[in-house]
PDB file of N, CA and C in Angstrom:
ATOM      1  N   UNK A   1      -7.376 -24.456  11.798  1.00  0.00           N
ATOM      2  CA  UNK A   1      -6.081 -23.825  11.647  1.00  0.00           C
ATOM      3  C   UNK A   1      -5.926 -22.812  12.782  1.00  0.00           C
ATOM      4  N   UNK A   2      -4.724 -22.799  13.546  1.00  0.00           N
ATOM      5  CA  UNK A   2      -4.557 -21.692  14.644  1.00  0.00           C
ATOM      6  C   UNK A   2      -4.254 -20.918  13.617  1.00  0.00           C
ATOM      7  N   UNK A   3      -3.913 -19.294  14.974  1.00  0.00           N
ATOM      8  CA  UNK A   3      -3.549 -18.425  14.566  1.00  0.00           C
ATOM      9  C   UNK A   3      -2.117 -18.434  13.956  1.00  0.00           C
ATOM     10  N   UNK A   4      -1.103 -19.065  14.684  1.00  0.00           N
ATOM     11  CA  UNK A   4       0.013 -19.145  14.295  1.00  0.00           C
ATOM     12  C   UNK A   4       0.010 -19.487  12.597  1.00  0.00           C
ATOM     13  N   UNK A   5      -0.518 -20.879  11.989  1.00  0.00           N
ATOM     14  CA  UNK A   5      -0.501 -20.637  10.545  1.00  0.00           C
ATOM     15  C   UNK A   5      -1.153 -20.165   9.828  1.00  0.00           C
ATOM     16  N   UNK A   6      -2.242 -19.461  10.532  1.00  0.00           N
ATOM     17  CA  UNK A   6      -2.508 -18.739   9.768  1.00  0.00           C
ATOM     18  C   UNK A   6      -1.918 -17.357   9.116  1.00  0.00           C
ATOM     19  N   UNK A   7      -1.223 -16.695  10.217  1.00  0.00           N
ATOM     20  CA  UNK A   7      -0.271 -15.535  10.143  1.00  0.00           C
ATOM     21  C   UNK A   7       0.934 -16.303   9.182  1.00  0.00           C
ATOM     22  N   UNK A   8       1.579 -17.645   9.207  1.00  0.00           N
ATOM     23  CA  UNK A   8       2.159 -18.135   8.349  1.00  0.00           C
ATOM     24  C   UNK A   8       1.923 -18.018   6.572  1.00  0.00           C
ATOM     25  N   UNK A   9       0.617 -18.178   6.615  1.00  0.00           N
ATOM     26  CA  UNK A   9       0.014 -18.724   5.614  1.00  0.00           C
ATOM     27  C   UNK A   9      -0.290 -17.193   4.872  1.00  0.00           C
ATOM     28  N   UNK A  10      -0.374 -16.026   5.510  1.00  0.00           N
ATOM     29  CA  UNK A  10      -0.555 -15.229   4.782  1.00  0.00           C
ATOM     30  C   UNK A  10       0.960 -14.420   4.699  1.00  0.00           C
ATOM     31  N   UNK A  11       2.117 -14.414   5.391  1.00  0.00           N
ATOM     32  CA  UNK A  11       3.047 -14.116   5.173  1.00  0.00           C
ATOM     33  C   UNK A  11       3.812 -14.915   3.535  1.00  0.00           C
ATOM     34  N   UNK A  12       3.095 -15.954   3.878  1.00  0.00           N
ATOM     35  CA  UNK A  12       3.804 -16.759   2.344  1.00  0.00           C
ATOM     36  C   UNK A  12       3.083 -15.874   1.369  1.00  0.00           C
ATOM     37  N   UNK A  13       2.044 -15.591   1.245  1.00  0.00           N
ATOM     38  CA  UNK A  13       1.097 -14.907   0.637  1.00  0.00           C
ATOM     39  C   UNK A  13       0.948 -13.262   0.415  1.00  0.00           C
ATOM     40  N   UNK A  14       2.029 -12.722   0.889  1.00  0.00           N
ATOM     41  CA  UNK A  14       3.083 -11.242   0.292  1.00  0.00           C
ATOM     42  C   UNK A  14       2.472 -10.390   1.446  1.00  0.00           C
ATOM     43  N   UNK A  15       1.604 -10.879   2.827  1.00  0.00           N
ATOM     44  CA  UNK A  15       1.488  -9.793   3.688  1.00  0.00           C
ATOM     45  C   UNK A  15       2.747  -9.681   4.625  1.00  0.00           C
ATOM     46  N   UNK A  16       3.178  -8.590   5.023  1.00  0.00           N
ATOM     47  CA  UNK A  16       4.351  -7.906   5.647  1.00  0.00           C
ATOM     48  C   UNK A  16       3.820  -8.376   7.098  1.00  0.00           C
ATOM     49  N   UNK A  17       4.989  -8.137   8.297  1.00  0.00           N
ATOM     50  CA  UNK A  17       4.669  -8.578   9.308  1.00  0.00           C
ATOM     51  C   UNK A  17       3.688  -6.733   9.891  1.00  0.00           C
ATOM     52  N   UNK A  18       3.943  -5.880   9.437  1.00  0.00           N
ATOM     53  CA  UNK A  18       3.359  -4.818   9.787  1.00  0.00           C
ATOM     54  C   UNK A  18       1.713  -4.886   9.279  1.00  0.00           C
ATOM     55  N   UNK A  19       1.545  -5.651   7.982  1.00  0.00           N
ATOM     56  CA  UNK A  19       0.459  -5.874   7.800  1.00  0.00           C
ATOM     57  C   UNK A  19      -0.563  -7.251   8.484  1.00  0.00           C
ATOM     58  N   UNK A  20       0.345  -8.003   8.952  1.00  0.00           N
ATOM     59  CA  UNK A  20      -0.602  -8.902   9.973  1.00  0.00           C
ATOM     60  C   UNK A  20      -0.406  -8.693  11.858  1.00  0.00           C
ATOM     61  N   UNK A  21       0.114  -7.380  11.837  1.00  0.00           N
ATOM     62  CA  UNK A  21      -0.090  -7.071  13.353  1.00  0.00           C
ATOM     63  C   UNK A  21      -0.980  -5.768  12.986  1.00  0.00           C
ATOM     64  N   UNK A  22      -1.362  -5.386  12.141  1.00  0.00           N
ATOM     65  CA  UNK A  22      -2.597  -4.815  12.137  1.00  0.00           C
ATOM     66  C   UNK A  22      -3.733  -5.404  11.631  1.00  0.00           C
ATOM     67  N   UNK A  23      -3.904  -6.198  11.169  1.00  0.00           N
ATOM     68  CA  UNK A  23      -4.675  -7.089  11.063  1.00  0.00           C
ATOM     69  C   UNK A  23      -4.876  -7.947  12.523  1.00  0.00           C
ATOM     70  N   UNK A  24      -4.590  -8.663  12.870  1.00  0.00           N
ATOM     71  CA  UNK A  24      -4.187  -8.585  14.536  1.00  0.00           C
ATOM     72  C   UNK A  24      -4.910  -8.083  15.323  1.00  0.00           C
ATOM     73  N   UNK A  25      -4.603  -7.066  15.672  1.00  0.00           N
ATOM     74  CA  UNK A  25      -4.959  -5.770  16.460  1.00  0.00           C
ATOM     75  C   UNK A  25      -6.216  -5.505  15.703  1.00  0.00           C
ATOM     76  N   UNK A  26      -6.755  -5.298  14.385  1.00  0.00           N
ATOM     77  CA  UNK A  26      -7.911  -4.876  14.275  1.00  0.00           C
ATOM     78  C   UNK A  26      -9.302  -6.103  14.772  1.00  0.00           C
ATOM     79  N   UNK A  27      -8.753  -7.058  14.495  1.00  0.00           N
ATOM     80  CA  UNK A  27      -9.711  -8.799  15.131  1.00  0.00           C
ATOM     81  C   UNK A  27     -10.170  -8.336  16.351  1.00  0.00           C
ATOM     82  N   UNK A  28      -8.690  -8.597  17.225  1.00  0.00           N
ATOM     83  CA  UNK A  28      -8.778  -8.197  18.303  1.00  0.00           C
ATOM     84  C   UNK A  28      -9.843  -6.906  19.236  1.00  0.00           C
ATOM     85  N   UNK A  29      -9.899  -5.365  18.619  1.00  0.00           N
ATOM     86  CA  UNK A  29     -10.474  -4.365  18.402  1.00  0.00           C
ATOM     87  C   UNK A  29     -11.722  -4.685  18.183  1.00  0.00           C
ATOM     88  N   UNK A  30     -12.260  -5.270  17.114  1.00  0.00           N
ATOM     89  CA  UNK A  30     -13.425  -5.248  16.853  1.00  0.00           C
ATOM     90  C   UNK A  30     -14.299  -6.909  16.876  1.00  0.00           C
ATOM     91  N   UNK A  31     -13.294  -7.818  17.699  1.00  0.00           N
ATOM     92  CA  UNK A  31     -14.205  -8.951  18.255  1.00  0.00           C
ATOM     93  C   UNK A  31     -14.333  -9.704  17.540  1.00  0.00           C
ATOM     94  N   UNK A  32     -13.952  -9.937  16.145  1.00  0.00           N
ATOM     95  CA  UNK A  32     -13.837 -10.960  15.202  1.00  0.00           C
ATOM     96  C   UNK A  32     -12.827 -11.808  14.571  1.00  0.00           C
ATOM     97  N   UNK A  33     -13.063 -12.412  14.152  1.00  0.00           N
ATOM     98  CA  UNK A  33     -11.747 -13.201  13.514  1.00  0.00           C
ATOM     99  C   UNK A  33     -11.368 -12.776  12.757  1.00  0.00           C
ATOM    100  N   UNK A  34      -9.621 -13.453  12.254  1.00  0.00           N
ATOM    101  CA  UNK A  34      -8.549 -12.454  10.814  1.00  0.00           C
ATOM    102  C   UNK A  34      -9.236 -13.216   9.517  1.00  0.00           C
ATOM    103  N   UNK A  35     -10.143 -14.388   9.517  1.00  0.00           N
ATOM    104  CA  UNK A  35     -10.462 -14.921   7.961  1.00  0.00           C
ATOM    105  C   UNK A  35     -11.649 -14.079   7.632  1.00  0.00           C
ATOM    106  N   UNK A  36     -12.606 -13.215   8.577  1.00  0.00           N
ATOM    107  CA  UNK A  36     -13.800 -12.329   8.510  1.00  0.00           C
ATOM    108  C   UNK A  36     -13.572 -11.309   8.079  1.00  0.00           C
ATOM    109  N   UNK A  37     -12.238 -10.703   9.145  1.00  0.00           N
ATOM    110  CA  UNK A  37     -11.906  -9.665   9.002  1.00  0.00           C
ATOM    111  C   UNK A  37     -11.048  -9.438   7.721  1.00  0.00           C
ATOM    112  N   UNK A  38     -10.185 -10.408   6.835  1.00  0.00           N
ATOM    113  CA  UNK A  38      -9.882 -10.298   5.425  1.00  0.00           C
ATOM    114  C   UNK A  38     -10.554 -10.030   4.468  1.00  0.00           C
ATOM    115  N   UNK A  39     -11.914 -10.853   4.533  1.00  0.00           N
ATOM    116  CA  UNK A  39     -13.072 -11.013   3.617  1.00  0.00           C
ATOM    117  C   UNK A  39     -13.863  -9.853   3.514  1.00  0.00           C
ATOM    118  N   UNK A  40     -14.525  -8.967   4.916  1.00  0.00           N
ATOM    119  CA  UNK A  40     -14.023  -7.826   4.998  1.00  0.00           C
ATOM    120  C   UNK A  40     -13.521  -6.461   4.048  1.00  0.00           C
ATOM    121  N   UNK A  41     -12.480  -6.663   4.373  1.00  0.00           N
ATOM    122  CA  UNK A  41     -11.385  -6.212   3.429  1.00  0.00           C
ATOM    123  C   UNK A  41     -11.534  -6.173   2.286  1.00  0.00           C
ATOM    124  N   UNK A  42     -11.592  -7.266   1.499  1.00  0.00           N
ATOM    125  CA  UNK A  42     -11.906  -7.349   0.217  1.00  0.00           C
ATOM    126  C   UNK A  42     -13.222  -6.979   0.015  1.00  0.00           C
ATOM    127  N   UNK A  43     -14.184  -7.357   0.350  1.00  0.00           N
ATOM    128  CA  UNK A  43     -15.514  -6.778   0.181  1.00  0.00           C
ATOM    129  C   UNK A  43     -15.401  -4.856  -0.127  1.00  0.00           C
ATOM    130  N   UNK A  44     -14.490  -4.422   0.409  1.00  0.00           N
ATOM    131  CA  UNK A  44     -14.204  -3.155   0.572  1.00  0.00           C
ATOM    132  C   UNK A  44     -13.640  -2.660  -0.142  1.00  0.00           C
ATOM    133  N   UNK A  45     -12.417  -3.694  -0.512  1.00  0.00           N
ATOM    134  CA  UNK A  45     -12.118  -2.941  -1.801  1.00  0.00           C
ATOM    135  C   UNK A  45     -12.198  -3.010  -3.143  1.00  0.00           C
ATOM    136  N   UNK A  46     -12.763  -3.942  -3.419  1.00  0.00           N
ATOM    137  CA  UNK A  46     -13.931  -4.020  -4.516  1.00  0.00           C
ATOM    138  C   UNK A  46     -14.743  -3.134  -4.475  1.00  0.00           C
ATOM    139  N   UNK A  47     -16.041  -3.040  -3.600  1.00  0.00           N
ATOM    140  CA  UNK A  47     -16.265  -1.374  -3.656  1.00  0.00           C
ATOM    141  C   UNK A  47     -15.672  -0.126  -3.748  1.00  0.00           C
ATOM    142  N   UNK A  48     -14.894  -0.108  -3.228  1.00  0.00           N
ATOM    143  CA  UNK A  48     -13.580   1.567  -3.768  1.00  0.00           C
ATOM    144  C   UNK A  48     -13.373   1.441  -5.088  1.00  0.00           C
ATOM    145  N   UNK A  49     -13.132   0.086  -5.639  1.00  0.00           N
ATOM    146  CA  UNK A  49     -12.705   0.078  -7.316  1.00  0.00           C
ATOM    147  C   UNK A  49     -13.427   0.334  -7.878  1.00  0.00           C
ATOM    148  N   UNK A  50     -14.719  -0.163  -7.915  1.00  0.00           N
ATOM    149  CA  UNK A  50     -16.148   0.584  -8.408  1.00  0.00           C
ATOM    150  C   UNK A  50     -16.557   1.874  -8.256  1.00  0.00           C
ATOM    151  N   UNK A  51     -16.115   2.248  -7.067  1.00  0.00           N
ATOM    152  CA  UNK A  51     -16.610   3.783  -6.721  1.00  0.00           C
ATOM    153  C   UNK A  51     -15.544   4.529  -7.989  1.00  0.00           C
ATOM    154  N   UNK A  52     -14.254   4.115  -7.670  1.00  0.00           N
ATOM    155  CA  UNK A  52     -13.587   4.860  -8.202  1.00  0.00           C
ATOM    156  C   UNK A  52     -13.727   4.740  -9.714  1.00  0.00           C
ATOM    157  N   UNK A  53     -14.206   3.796 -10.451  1.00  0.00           N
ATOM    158  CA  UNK A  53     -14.091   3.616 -11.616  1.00  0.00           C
ATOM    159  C   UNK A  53     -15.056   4.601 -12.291  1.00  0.00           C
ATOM    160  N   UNK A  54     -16.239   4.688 -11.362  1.00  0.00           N
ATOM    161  CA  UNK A  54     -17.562   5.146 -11.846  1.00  0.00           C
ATOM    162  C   UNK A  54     -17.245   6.814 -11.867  1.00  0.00           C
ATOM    163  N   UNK A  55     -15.990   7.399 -10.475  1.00  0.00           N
ATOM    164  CA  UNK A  55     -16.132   8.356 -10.730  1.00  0.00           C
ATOM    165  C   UNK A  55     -15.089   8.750 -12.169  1.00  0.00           C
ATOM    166  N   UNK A  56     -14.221   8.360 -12.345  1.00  0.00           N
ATOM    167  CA  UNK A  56     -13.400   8.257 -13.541  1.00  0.00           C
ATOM    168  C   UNK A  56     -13.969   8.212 -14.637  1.00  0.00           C
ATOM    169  N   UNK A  57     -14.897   7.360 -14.956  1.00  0.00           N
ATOM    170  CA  UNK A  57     -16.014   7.304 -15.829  1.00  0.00           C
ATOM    171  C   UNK A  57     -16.647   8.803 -16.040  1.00  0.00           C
ATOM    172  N   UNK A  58     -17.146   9.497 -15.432  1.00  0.00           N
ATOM    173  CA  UNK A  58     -17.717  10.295 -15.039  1.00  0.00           C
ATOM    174  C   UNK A  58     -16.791  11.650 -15.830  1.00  0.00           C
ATOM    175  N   UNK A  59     -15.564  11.809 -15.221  1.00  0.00           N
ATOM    176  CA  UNK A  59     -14.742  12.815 -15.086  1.00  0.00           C
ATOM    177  C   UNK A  59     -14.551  12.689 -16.548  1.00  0.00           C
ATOM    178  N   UNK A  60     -13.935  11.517 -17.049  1.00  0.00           N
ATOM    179  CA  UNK A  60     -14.224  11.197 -18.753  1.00  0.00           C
ATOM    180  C   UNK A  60     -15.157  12.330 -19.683  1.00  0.00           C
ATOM    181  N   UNK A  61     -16.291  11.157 -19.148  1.00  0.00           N
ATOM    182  CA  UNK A  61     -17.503  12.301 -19.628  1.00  0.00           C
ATOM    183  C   UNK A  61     -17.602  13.942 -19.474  1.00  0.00           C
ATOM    184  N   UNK A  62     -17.387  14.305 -18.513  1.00  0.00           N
ATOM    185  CA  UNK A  62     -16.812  15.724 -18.198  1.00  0.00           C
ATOM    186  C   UNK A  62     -16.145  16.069 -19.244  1.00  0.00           C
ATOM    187  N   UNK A  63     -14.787  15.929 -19.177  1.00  0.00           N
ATOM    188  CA  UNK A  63     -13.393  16.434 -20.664  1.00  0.00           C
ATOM    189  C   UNK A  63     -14.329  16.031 -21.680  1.00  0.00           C
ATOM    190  N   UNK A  64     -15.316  15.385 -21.565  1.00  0.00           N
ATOM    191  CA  UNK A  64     -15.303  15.330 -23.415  1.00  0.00           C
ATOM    192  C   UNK A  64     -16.406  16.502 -23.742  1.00  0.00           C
ATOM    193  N   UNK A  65     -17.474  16.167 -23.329  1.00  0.00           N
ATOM    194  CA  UNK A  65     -18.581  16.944 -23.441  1.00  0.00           C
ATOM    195  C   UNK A  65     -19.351  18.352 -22.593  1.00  0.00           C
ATOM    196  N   UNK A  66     -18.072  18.726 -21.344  1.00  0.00           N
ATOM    197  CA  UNK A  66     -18.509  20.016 -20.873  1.00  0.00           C
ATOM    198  C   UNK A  66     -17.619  20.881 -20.848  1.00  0.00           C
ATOM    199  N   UNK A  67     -18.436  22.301 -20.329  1.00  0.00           N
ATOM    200  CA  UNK A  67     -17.360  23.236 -20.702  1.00  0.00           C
ATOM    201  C   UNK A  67     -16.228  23.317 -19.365  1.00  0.00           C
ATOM    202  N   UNK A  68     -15.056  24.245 -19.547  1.00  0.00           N
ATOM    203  CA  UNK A  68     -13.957  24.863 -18.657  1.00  0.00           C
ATOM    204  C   UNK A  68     -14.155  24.432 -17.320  1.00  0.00           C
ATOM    205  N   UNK A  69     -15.731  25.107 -16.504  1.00  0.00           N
ATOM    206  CA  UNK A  69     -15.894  25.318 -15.638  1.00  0.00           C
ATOM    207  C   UNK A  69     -16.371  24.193 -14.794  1.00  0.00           C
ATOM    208  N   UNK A  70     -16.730  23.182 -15.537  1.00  0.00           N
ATOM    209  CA  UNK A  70     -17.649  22.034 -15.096  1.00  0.00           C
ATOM    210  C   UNK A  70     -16.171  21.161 -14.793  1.00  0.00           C
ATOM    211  N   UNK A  71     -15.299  20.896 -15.973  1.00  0.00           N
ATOM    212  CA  UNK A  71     -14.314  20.392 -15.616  1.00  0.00           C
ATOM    213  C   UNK A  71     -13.172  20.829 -14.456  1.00  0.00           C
ATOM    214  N   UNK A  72     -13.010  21.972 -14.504  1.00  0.00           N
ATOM    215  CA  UNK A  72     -12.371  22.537 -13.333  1.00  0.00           C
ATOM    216  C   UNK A  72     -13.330  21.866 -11.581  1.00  0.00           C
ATOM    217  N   UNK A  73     -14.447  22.474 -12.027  1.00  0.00           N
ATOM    218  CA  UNK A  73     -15.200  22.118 -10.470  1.00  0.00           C
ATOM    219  C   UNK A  73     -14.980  20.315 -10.261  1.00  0.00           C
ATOM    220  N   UNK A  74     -15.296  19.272 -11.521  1.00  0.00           N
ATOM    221  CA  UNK A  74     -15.004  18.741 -11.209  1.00  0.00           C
ATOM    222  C   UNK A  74     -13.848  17.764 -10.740  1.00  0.00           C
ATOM    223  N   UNK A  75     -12.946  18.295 -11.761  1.00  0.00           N
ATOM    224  CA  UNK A  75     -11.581  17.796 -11.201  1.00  0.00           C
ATOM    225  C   UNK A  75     -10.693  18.294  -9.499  1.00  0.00           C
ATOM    226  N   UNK A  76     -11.429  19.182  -9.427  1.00  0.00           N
ATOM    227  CA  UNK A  76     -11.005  19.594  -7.649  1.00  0.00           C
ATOM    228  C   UNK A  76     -11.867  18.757  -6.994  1.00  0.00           C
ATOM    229  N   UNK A  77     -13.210  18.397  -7.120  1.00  0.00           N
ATOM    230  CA  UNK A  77     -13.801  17.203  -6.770  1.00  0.00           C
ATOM    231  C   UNK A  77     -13.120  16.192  -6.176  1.00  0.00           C
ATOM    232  N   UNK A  78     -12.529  15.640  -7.425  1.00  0.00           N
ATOM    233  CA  UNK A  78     -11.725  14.459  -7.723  1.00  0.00           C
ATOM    234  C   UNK A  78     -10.446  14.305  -6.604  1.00  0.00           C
ATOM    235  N   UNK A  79      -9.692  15.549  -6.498  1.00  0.00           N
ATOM    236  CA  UNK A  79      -9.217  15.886  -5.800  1.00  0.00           C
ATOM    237  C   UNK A  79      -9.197  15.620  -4.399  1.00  0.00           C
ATOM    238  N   UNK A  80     -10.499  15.936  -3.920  1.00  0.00           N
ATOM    239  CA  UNK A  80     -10.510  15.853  -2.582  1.00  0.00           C
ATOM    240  C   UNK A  80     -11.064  14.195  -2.509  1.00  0.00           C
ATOM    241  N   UNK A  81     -11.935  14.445  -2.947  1.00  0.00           N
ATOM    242  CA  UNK A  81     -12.314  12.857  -3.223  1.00  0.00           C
ATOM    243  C   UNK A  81     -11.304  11.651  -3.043  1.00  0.00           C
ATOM    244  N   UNK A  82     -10.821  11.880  -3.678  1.00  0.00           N
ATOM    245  CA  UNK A  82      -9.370  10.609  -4.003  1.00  0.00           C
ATOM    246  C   UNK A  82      -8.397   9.999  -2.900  1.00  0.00           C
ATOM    247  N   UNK A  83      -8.318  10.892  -1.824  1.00  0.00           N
ATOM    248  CA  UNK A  83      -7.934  11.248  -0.887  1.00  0.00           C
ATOM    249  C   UNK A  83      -8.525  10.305   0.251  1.00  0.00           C
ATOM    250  N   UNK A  84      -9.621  11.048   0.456  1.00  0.00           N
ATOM    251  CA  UNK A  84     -10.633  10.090   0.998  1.00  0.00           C
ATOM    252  C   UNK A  84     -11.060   9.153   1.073  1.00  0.00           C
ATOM    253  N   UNK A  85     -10.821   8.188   0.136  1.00  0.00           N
ATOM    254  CA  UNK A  85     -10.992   6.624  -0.656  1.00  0.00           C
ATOM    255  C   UNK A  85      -9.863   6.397  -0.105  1.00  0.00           C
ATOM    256  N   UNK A  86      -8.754   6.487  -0.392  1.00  0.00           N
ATOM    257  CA  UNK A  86      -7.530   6.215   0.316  1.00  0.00           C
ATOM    258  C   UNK A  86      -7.279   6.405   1.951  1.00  0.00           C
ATOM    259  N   UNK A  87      -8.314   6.764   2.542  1.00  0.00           N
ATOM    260  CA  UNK A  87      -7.377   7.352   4.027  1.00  0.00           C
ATOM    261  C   UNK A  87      -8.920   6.254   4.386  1.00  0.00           C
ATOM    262  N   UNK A  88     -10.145   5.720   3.852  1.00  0.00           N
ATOM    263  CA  UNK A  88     -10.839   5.055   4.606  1.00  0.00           C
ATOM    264  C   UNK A  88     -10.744   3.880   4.432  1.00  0.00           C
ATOM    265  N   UNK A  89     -10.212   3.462   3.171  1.00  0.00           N
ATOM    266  CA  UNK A  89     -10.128   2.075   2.503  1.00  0.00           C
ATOM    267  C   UNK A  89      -8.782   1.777   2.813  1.00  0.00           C
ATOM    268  N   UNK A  90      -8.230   0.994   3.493  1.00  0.00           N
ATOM    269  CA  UNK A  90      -6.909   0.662   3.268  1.00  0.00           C
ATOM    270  C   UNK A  90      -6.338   0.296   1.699  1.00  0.00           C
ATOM    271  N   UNK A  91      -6.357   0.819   0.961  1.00  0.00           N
ATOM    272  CA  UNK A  91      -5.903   0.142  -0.920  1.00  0.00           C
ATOM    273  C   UNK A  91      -4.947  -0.877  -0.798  1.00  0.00           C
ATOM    274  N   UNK A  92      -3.622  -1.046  -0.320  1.00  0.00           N
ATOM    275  CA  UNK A  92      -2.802  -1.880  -0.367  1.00  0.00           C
ATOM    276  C   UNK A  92      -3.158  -3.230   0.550  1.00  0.00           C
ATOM    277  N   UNK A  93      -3.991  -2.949   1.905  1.00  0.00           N
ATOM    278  CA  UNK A  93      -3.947  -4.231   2.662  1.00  0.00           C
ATOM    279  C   UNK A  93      -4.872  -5.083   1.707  1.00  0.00           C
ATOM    280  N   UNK A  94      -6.116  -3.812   1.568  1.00  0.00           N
ATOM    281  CA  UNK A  94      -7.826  -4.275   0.680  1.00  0.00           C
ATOM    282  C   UNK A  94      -7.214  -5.207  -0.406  1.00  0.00           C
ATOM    283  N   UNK A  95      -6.263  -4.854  -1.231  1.00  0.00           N
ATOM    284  CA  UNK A  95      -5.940  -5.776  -2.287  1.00  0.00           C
ATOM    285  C   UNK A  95      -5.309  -6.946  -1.984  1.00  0.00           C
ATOM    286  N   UNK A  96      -4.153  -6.962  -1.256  1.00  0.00           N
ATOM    287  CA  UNK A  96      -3.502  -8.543  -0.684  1.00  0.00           C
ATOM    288  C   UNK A  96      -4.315  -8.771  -0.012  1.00  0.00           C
ATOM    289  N   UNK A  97      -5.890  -8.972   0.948  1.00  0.00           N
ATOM    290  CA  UNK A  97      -6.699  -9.129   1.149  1.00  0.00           C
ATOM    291  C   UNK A  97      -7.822 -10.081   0.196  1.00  0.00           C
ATOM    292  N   UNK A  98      -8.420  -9.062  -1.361  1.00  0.00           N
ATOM    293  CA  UNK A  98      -8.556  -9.203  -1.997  1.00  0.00           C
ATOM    294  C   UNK A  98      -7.823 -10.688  -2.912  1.00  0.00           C
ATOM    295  N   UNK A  99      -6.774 -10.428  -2.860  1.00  0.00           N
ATOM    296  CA  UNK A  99      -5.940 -11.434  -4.008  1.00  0.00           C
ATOM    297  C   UNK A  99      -5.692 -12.776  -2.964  1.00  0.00           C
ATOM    298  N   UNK A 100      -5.255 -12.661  -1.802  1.00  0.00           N
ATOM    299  CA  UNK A 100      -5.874 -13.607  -0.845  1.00  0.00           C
ATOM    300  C   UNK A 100      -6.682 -14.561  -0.930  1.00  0.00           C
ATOM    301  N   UNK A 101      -7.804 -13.693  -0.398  1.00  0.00           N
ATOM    302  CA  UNK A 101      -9.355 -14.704  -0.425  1.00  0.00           C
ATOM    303  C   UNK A 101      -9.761 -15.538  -2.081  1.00  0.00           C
ATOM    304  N   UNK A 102      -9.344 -14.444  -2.975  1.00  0.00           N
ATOM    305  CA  UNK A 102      -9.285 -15.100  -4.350  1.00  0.00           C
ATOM    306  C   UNK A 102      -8.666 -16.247  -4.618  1.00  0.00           C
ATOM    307  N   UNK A 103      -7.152 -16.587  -4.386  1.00  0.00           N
ATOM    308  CA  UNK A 103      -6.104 -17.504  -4.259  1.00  0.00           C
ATOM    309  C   UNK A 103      -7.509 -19.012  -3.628  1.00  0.00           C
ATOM    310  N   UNK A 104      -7.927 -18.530  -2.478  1.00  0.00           N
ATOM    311  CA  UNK A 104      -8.624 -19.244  -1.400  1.00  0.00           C
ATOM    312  C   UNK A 104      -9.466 -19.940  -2.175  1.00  0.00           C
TER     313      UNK A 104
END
């Protein structure tokens, strides 16, 4: 499959044209192909969902069983945290990525 249907094939498949010229450009950038570089992706954000679940999990446990201060420290945690998952993980590409390769 060229590139051309392939960029087809994932436009049918709910990625935006902003999301396959960065996709694109990142191949390009880092020397690999867009079916690696999807897989990739998903690999990635499957891990963030886990990370994030575990810390949620966590914060749970916090409200139920500690005091004021534990919850305060940790919910500013969370805070900064959350942030961070988001600005390294792409969430929106990672998932049409994700739901992608799944489809596949």
């Amino acid at each position: 499959m060229n590139i051309i249907e392939f960029e087809k094939k994932l436009a049918e498949n709910g990625f935006n044209a902003k999301d396959i010229a960065a996709l694109r450009m990142q191949a390009v950038k880092s020397g690999t192909t867009s079916p690696a570089l999807l897989k990739e992706l998903s690999i990635r954000f499957i891990a963030s969902m886990l990370l994030i679940i575990i810390l949620a999990i966590v914060w749970i446990y916090t409200l139920m069983y500690k005091d004021n201060l534990a919850i305060t420290s940790y919910s500013i945690t969370m805070l900064i945290i959350a942030p961070i998952f988001y600005i390294f993980t792409p969430m929106k590409l990672g998932y049409r990525a994700f739901r992608y390769t799944r489809k596949k």
